[in-house]
Structure formats: structure tokens, C-alpha cells
C-alpha atoms as a PDB file:
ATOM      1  CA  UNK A   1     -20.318   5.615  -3.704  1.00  0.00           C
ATOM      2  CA  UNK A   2     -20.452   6.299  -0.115  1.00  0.00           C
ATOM      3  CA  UNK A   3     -16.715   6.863   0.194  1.00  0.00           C
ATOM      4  CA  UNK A   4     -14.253   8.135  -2.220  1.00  0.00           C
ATOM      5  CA  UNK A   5     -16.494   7.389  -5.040  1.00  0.00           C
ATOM      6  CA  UNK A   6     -18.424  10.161  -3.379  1.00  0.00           C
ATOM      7  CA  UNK A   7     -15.303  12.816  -3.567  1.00  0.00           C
ATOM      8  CA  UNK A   8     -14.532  11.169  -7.009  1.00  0.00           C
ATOM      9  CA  UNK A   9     -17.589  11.033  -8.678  1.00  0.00           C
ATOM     10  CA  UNK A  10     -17.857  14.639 -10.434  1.00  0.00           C
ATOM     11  CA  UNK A  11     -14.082  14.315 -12.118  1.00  0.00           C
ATOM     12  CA  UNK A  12     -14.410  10.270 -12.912  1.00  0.00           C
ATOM     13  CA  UNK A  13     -13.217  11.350 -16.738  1.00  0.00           C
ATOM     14  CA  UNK A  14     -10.172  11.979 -15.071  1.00  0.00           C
ATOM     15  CA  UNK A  15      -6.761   9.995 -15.675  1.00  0.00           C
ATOM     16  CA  UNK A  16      -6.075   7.396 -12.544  1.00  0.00           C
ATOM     17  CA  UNK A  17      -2.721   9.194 -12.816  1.00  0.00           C
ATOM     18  CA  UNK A  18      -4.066  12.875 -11.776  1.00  0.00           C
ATOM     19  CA  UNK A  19      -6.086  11.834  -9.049  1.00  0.00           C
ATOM     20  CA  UNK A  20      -4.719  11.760  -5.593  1.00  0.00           C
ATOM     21  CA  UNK A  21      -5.675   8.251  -3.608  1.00  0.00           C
ATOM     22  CA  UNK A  22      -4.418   7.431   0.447  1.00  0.00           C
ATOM     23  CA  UNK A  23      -2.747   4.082   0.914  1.00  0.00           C
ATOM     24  CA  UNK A  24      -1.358   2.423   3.713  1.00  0.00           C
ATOM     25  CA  UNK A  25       2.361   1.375   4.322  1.00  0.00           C
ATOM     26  CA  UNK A  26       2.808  -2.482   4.592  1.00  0.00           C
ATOM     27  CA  UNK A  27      -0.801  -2.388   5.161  1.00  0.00           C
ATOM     28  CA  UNK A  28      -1.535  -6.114   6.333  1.00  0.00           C
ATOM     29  CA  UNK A  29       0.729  -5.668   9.666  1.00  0.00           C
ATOM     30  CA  UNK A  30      -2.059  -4.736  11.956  1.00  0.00           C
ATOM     31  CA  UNK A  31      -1.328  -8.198  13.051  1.00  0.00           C
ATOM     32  CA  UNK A  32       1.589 -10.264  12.999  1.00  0.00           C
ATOM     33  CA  UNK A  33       2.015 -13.617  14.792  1.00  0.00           C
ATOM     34  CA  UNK A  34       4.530 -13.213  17.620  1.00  0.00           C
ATOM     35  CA  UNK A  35       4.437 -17.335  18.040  1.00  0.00           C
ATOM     36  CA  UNK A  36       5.669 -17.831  14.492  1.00  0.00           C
ATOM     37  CA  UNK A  37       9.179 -18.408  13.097  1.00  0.00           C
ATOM     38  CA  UNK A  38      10.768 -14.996  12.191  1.00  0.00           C
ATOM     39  CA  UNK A  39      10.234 -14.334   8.487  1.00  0.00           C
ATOM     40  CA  UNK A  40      12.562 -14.941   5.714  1.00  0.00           C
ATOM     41  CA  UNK A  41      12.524 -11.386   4.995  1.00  0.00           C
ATOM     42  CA  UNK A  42      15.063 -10.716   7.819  1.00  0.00           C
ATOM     43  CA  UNK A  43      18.805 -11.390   8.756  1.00  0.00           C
ATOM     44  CA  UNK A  44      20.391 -14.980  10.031  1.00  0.00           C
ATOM     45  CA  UNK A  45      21.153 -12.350  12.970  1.00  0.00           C
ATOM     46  CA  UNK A  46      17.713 -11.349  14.257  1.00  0.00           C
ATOM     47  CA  UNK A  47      16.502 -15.222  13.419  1.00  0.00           C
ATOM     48  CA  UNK A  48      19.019 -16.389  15.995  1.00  0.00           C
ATOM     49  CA  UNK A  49      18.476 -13.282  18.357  1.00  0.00           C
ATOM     50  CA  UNK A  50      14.559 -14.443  18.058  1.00  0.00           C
ATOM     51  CA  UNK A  51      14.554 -17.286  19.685  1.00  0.00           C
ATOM     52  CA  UNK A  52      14.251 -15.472  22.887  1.00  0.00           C
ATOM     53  CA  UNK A  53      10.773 -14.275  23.408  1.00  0.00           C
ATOM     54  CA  UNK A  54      11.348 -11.320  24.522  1.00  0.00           C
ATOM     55  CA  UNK A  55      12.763 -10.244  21.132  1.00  0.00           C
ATOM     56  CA  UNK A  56       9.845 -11.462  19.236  1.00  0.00           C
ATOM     57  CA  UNK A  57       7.840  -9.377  21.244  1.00  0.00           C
ATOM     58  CA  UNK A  58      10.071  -6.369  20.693  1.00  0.00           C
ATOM     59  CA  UNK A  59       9.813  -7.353  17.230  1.00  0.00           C
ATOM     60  CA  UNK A  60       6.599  -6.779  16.785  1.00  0.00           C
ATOM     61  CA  UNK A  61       6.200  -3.249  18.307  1.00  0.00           C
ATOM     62  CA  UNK A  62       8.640  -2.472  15.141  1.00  0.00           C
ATOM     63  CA  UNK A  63       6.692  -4.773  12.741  1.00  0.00           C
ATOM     64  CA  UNK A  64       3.127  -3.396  13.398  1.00  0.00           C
ATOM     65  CA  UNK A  65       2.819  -0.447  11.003  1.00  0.00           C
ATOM     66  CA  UNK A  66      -0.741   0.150  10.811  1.00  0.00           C
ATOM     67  CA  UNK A  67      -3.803  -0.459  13.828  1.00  0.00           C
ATOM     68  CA  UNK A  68      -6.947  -0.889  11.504  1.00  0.00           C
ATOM     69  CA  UNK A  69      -7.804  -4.081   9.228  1.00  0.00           C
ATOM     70  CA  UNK A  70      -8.349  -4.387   6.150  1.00  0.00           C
ATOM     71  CA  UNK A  71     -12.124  -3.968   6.133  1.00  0.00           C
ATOM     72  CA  UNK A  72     -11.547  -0.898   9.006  1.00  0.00           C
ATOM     73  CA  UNK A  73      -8.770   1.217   6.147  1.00  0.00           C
ATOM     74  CA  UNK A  74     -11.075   0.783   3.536  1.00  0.00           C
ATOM     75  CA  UNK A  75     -13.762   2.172   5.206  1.00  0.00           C
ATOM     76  CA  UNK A  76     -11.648   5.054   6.473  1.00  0.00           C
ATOM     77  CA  UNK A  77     -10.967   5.826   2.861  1.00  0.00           C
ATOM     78  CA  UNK A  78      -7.495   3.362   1.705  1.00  0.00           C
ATOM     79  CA  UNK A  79      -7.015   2.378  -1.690  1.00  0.00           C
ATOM     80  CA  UNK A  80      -3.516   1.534  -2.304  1.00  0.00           C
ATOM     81  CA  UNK A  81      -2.134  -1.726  -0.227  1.00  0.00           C
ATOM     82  CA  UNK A  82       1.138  -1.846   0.231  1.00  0.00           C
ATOM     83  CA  UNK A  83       1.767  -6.176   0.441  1.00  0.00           C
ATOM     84  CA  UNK A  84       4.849  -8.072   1.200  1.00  0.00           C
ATOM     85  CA  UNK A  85       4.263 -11.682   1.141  1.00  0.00           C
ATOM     86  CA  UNK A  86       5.982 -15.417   1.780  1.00  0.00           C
ATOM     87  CA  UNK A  87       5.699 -18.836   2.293  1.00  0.00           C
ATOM     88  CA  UNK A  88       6.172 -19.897   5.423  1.00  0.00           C
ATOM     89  CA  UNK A  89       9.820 -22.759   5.077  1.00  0.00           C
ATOM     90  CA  UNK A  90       8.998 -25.633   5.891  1.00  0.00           C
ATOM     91  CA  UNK A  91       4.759 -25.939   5.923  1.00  0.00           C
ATOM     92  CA  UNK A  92       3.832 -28.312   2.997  1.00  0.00           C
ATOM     93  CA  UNK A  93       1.855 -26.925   0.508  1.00  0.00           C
ATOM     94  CA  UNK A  94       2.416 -23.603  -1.137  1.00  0.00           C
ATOM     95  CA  UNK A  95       0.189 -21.266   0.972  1.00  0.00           C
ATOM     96  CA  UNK A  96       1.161 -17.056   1.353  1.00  0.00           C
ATOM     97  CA  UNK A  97       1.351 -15.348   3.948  1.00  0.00           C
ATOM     98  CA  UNK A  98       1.575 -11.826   4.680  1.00  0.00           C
ATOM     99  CA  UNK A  99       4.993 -10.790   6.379  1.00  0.00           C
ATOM    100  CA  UNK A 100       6.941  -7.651   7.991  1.00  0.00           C
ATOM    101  CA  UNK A 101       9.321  -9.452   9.651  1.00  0.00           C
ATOM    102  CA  UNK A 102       7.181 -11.708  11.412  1.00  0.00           C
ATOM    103  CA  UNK A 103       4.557 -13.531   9.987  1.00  0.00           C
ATOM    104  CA  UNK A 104       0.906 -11.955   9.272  1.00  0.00           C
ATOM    105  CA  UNK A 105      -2.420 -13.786   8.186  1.00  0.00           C
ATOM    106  CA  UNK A 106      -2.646 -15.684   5.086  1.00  0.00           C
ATOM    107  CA  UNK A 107      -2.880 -13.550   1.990  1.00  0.00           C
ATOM    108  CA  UNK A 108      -6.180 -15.533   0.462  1.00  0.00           C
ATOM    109  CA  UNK A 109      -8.203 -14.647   3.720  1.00  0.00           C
ATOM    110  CA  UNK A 110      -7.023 -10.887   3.226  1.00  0.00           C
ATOM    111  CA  UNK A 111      -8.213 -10.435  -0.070  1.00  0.00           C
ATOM    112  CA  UNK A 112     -11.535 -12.499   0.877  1.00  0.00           C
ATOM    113  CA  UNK A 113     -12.035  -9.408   2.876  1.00  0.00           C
ATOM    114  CA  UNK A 114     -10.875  -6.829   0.527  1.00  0.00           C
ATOM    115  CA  UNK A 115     -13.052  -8.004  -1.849  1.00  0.00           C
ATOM    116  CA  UNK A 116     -16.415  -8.332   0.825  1.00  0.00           C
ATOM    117  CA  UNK A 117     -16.155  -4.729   1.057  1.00  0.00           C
ATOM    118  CA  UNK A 118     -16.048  -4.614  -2.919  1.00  0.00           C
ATOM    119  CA  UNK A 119     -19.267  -6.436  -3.006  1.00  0.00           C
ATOM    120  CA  UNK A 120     -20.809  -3.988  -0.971  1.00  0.00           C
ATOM    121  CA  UNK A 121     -19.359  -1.034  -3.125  1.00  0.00           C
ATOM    122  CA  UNK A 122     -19.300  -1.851  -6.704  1.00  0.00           C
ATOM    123  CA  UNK A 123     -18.015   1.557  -7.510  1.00  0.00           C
ATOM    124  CA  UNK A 124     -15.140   1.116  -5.572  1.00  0.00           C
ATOM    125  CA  UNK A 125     -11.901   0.744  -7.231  1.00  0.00           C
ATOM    126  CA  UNK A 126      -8.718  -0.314  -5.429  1.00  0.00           C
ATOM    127  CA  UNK A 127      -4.777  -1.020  -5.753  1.00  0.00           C
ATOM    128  CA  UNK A 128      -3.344  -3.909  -4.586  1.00  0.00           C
ATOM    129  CA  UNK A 129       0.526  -3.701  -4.588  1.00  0.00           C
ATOM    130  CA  UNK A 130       2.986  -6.966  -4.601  1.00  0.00           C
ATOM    131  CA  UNK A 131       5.769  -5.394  -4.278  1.00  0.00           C
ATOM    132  CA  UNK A 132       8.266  -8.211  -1.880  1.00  0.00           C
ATOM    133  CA  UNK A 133       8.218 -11.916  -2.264  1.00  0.00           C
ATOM    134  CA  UNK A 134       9.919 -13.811  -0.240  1.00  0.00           C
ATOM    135  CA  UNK A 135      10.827 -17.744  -0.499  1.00  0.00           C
ATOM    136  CA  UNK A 136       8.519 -18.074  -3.100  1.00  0.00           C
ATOM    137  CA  UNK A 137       9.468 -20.401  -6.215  1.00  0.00           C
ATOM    138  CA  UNK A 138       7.378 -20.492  -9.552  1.00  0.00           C
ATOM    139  CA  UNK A 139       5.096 -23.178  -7.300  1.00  0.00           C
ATOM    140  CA  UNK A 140       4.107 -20.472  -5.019  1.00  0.00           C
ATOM    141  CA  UNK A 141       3.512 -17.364  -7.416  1.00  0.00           C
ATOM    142  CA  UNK A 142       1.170 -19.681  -9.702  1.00  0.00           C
ATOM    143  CA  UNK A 143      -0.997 -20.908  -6.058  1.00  0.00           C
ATOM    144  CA  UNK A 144      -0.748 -16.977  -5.246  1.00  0.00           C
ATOM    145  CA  UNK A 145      -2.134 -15.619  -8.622  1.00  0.00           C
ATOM    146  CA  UNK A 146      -4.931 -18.312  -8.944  1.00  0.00           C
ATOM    147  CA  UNK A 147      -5.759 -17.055  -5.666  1.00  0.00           C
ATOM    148  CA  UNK A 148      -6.022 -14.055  -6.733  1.00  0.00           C
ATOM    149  CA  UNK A 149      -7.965 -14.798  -9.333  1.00  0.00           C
ATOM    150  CA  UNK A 150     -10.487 -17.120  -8.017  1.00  0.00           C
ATOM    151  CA  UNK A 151     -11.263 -14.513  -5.661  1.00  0.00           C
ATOM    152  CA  UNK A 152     -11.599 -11.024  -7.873  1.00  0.00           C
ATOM    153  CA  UNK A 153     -12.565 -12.935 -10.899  1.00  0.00           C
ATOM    154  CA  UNK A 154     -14.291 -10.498 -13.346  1.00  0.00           C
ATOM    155  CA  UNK A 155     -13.234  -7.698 -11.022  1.00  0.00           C
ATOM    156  CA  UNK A 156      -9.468  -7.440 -12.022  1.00  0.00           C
ATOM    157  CA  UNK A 157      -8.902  -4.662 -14.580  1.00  0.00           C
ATOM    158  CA  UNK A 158      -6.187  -6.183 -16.925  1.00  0.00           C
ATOM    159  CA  UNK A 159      -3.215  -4.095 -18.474  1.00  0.00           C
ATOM    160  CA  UNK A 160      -4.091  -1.014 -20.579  1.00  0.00           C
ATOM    161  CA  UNK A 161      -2.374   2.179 -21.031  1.00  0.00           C
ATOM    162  CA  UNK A 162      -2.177   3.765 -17.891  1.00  0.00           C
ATOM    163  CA  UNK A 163      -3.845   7.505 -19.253  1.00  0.00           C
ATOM    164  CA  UNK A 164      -6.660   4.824 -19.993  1.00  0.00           C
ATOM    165  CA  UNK A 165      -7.629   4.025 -16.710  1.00  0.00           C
ATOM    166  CA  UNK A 166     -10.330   6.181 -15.167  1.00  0.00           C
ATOM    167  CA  UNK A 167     -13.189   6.303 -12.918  1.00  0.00           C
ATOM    168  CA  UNK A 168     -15.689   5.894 -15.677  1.00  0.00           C
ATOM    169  CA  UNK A 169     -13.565   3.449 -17.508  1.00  0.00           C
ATOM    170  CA  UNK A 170     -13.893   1.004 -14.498  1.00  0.00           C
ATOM    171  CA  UNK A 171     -17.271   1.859 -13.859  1.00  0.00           C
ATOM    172  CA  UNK A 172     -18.272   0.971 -17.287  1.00  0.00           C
ATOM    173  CA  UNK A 173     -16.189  -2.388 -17.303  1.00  0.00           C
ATOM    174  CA  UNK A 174     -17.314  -3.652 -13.723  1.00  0.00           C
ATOM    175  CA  UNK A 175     -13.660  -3.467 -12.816  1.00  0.00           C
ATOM    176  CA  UNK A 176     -12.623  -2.809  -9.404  1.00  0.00           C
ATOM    177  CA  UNK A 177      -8.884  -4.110  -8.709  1.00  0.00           C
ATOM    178  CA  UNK A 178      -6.053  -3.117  -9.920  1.00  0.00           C
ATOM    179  CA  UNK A 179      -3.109  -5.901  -8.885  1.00  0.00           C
ATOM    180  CA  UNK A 180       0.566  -4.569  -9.463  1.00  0.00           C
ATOM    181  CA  UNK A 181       2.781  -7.638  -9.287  1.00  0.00           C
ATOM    182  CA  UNK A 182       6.616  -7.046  -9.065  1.00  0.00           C
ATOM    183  CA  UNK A 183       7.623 -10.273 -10.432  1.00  0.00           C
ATOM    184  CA  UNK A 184       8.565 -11.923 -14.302  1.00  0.00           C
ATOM    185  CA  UNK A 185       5.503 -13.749 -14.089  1.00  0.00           C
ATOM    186  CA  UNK A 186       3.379 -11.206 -14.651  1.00  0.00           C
ATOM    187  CA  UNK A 187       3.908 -11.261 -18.178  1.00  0.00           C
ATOM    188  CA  UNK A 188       2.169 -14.590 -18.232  1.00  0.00           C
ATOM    189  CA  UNK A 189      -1.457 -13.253 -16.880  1.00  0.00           C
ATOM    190  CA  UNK A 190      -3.148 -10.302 -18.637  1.00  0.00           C
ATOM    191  CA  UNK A 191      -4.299  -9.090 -15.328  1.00  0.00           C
ATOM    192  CA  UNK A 192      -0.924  -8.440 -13.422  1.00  0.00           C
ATOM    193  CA  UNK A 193       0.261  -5.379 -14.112  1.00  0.00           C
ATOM    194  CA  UNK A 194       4.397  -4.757 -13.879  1.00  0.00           C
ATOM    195  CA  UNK A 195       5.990  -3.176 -10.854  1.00  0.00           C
ATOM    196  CA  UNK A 196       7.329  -0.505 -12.959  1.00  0.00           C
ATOM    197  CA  UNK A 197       4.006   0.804 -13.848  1.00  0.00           C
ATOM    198  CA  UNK A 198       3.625   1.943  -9.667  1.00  0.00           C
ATOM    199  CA  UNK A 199       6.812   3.177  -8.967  1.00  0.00           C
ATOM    200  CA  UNK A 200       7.408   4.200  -5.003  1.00  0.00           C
ATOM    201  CA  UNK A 201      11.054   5.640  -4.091  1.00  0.00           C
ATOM    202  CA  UNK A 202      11.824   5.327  -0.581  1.00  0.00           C
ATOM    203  CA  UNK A 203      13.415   7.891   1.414  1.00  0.00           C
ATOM    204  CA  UNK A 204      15.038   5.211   4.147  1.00  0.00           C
ATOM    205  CA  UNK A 205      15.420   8.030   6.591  1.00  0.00           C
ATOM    206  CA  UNK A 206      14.879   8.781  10.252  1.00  0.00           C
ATOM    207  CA  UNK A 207      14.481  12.709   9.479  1.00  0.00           C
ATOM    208  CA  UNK A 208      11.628  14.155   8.830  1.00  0.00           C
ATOM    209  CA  UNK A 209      12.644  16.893   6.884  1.00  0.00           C
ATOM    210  CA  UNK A 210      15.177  14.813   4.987  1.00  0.00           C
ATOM    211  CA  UNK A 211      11.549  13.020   4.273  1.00  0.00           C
ATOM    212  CA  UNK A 212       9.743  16.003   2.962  1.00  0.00           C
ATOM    213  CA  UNK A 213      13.068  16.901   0.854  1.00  0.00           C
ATOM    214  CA  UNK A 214      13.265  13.413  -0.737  1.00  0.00           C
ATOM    215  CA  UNK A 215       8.956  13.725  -1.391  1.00  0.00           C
ATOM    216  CA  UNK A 216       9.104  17.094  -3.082  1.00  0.00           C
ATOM    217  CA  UNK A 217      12.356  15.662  -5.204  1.00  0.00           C
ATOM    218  CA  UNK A 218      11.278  12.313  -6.609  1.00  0.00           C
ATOM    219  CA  UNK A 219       7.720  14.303  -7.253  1.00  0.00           C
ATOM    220  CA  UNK A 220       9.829  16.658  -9.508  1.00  0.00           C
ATOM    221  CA  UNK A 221      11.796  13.523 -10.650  1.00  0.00           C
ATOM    222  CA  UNK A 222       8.193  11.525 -11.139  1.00  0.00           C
ATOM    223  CA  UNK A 223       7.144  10.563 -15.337  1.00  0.00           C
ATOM    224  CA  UNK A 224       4.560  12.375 -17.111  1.00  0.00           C
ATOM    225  CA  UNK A 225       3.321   9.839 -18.649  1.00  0.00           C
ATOM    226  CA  UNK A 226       2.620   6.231 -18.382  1.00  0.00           C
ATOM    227  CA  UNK A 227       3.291   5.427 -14.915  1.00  0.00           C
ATOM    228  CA  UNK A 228       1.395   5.651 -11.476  1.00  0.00           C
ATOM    229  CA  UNK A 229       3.697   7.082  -8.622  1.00  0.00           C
ATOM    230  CA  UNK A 230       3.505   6.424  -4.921  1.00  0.00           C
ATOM    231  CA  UNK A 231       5.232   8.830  -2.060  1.00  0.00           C
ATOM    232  CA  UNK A 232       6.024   6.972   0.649  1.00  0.00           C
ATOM    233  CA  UNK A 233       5.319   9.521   3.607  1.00  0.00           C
ATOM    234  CA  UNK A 234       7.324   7.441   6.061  1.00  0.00           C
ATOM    235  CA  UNK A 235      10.453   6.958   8.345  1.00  0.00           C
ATOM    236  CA  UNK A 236      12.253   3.944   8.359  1.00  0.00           C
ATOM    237  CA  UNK A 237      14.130   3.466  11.763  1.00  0.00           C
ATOM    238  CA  UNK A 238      17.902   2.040  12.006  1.00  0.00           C
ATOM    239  CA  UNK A 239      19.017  -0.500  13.657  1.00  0.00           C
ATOM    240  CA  UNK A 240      20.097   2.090  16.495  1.00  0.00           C
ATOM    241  CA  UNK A 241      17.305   3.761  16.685  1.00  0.00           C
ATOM    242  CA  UNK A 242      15.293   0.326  17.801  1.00  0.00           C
ATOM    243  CA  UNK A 243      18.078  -0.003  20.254  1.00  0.00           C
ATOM    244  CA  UNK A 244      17.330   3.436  21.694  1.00  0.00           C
ATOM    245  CA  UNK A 245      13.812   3.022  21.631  1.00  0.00           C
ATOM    246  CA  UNK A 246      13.374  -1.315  22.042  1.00  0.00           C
ATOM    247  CA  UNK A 247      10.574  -1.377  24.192  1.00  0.00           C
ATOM    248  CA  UNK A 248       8.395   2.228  22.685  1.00  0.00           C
ATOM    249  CA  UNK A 249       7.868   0.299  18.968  1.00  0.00           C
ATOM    250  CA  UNK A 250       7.726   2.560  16.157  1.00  0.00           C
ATOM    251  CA  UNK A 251       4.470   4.409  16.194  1.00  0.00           C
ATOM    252  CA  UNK A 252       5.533   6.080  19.928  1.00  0.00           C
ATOM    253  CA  UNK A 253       9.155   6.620  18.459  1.00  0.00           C
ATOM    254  CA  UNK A 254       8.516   7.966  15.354  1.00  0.00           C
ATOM    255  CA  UNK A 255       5.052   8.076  14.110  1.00  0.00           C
ATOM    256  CA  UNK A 256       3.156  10.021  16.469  1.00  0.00           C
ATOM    257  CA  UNK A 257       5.953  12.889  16.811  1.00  0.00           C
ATOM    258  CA  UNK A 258       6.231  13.215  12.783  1.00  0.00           C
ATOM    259  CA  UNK A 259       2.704  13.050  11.433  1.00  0.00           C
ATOM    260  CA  UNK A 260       2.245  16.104  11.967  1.00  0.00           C
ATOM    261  CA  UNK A 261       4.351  17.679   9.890  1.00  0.00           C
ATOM    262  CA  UNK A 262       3.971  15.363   7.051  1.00  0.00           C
ATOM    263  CA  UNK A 263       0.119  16.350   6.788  1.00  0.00           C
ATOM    264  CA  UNK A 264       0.980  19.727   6.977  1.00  0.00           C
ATOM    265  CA  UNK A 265       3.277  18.429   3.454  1.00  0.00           C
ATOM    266  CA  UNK A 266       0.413  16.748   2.078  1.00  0.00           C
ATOM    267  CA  UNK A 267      -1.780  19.559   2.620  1.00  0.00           C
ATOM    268  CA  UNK A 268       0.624  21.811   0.567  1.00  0.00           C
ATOM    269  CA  UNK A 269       0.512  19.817  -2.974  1.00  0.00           C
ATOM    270  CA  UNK A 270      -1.687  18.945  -5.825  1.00  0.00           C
ATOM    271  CA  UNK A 271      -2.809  16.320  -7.494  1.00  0.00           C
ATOM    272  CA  UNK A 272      -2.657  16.738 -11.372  1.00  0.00           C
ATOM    273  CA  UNK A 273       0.389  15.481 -13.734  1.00  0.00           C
ATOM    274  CA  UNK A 274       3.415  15.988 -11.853  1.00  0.00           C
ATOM    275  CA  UNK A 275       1.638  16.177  -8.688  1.00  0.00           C
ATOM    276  CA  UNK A 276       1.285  13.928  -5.924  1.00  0.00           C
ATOM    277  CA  UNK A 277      -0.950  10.787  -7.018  1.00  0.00           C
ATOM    278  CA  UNK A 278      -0.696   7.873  -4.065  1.00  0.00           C
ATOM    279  CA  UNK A 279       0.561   8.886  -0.338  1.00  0.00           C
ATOM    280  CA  UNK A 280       1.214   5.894   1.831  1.00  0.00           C
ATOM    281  CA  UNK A 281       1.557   6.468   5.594  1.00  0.00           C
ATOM    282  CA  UNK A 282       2.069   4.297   8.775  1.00  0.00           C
ATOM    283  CA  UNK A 283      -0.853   4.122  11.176  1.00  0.00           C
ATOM    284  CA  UNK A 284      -2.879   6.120   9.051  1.00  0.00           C
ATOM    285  CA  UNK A 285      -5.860   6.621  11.046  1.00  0.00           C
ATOM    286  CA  UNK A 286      -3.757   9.127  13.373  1.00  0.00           C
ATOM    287  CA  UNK A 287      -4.215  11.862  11.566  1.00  0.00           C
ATOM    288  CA  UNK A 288      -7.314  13.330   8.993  1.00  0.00           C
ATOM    289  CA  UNK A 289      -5.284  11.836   5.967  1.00  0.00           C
ATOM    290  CA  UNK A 290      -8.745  10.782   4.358  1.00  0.00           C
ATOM    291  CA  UNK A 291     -10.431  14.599   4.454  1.00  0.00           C
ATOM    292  CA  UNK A 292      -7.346  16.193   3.394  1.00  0.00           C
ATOM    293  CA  UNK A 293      -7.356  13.729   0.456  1.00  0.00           C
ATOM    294  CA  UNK A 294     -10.477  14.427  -0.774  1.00  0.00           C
ATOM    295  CA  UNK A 295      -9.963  18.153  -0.324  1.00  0.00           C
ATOM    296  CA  UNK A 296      -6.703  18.127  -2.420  1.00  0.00           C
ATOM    297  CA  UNK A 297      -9.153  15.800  -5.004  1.00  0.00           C
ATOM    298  CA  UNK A 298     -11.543  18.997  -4.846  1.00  0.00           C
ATOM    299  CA  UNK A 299      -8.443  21.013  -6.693  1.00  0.00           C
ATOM    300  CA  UNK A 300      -8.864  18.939  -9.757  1.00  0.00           C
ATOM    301  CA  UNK A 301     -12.858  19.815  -9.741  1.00  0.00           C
ATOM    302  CA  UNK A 302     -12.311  23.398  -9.779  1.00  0.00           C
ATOM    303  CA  UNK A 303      -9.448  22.956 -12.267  1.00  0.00           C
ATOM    304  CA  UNK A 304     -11.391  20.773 -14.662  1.00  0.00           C
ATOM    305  CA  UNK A 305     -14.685  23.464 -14.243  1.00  0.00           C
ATOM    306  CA  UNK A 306     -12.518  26.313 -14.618  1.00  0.00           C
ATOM    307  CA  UNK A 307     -11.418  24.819 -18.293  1.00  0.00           C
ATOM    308  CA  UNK A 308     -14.715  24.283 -19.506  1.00  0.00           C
END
């Protein structure tokens, strides 16, 4: 279709696996609600520390990890989400909300726009990633996954072998979601596929080449068969780093010095079994991550032509 379906079309026979997709890192945090309570997904610590303003506000130049919306990384090529999610203590009812330490928009308006953009592009095919819940009892996760249902419906592919899952296959199912849930519960619903199935090691480094090293290991490290694999091409500052850096936020600290580099890694691999399959990134429209995906897809063409 008119974007990656376009760069995907001539090798859809090919496993999900092999083929190299963008995502972004905690991709919902393009905006994050400075007025609300910090999240549950931080320390008693920074909760105290937040209830001076300035803090929240400092908070959320480290909290923002991506500029575009939903509907604006789709269109610049996404198609792995990276999602964190919570309830919000003490609202009644059991609505989600997206979270990075503060709290983001609610998850059933997000996917109401995820899935706008799939009406538009019914050969579209996406990953949606559940990966942190927090304060979230059974309650919750059965109001989130009806959500999730009601809004996808016939759209959700539901578990099959992963060396099943290609472009064609989806095609010829009308499927266009595939929802990773990293939670017990998704043993109850055909269409939540385990966490285990999208692994995504995290390097938890300032250091960009300790980054790169940590990439090209865990690609070495990554299952032939059976699983998808994400490499997270990011850097996670430290506490001291914030301190050095409060009032610059993370995309002047770290992001913007770094990318570089790390496209120049991505520019160096290859899809294909062993090879890289999802790269996440913050602020992903700072660099040409989308054209150097689809070039790196254009390996597999030549490959796959090349063998017949």
C-alpha cells in the first residue's frame, strides 16, 4: 500500500521474522500530562519530589521520548509500538492509560487512532506491544482487552506459529494487528500473543558504543526460530545524568548527539534469520530511519531473486 506495503509488497511470502520493520520506543509519550499525579511506574522518591511543579515539568523533558502521534509515526513508516500502560489510583472505574512516568492519553482513544489509519490502509499490518502494566488487577486487564477487541475486532491476527505469519498470510485473512501482551492472561484470549514471542533486551546504557556492542551481541544471541526480536537502539539516562542535564530533557542530552551513529549501525546489518528484524528508536523522525528501512528490506528482494 502506499507505505511499507509498498517496500513490502514484492517479498510478502516472506516470514514476519526476516523482514526488518521501524518501531518507536515508548511510542505513546509524545504527550504526557504534566497536571497529573506521577505514575505508579516510578519511585515513592520522585512522587514526593513531584509535588513541586517544577519537577513535573523537568519530568517531562525526560518522559517525552518521541514528537509525532500516533497517526503522524505511522505515516512516517512505524509498525512496532512500544506501550506501557496503568490505571490511574484512585479514578473509579477501570480505565488505561498510557504512562512513562507521568501520565499519557487513555489507551482506548490511542488505538481508535491506530486503527483509523488501518481503515484507510487495509494492507497495513502492525505490532502493538504490552509490554509494562502497572496497578492493574484482573478488573483492569479484562476492561483493557475488551477494548482492544471492540476496537480491532476481525482485524487481530490470533496466535499461530510465528514462521506462519507473512505478508500474504495477513493479506489473505484481513488481519492487520498483531497485539503482544506480557501478561498470564493472555492465555485466556486466542488473540494475545505471549511476551516471549517479541523478545527486546535492553542495553540500559548511557554509551553509545556500549549500545552498538550490546545490539550486535543479543543479535548473535537472538533464536532462529519461533520468536520475533526487537533491538532497542536506545540510551537510557541515570539518575546522574538527569541531574547534569535537568533542564536539556533527553532528546538534547542524548538523542540528537547519538543518532547518528546508531543509523550508521542500522545501515550496516541485514534483515534475514539472524538478522536484525524490529529497531525501536527515540524521536524517530530525527533521522531517515524509514528509507534506510526499506533499503535494508530491498536486501531480502535481491536475496530471494537471486535464489530463484
Amino acid at each position: 500500500t502506499q507505505h511499507m506495503g509498498v517496500c513490502f509488497g514484492s517479498i510478502s511470502i516472506l516470514k514476519y521474522s526476516w523482514i526488518l520493520f521501524l518501531g518507536s520506543h515508548d511510542s505513546f509519550s509524545y504527550w504526557v500530562d504534566e497536571k497529573s499525579p506521577v505514575g505508579p511506574d516510578q519511585a515513592t522518591a520522585i512522587k514526593r519530589l513531584a509535588k513541586i511543579s517544577l519537577v513535573k515539568k523537568i519530568m517531562k523533558k525526560w518522559s517525552v521520548t518521541q514528537n509525532l502521534t500516533f497517526k503522524e509515526q505511522l505515516e512516517g513508516g512505524i509498525r512496532y509500538f512500544d506501550l506501557r500502560v496503568s490505571s490511574r489510583p484512585g479514578e473509579m472505574g477501570q480505565e488505561i492509560y498510557f504512562i512513562h512516568g507521568l501520565f499519557g492519553i487513555k489507551v482506548s482513544d490511542g488505538l481508535k487512532e491506530i486503527n483509523a489509519f488501518l481503515e484507510q490502509h487495509p494492507k497495513e499490518v502492525i505490532f502493538l506491544d504490552f509490554n509494562h502494566f502497572y496497578a492493574m488487577d484482573d478488573s483492569h486487564h479484562f476492561f483493557l482487552i475488551n477494548r482492544i477487541r471492540s476496537v480491532f475486532g476481525s482485524k487481530l491476527c490470533s496466535v499461530e506459529c510465528v514462521e506462519y505469519v507473512t505478508l500474504q498470510y495477513m493479506w489473505e485473512k484481513k488481519h492487520q494487528v498483531l497485539i503482544f501482551y506480557h501478561h498470564p492472561l493472555y492465555e485466556e484470549y486466542p488473540f494475545l500473543w505471549p511476551g516471549n514471542k517479541m523478545p527486546a533486551p535492553w542495553a540500559n546504557t548511557t554509551n553509545v558504543h556500549k549500545l552498538l556492542q550490546f545490539l550486535e551481541t543479543t543479535l548473535e544471541e537472538r533464536s532462529r526460530y519461533g520468536t520475533f526480536h526487537v533491538s532497542q537502539a536506545i540510551l537510557t539516562p541515570r539518575v546522574k545524568t538527569i541531574a547534569r542535564h535537568l533542564v536539556r530533557g533527553l532528546k538534547n542530552t542524548l538523542v540528537h548527539r547519538n543518532l547518528p551513529m546508531i543509523l550508521n549501525w542500522v545501515k550496516a546489518q541485514k534483515p534475514g534469520v539472524r538478522g536484525v528484524n524490529i529497531i525501536t528508536s527515540d524521536f524517530v523522525e530525527l533521522v531517515d530511519f524509514a528509507a534506510t528501512v526499506i533499503a535494508l528490506n530491498d536486501l531480502l528482494l535481491e536475496e530471494d531473486e537471486s535464489t530463484t
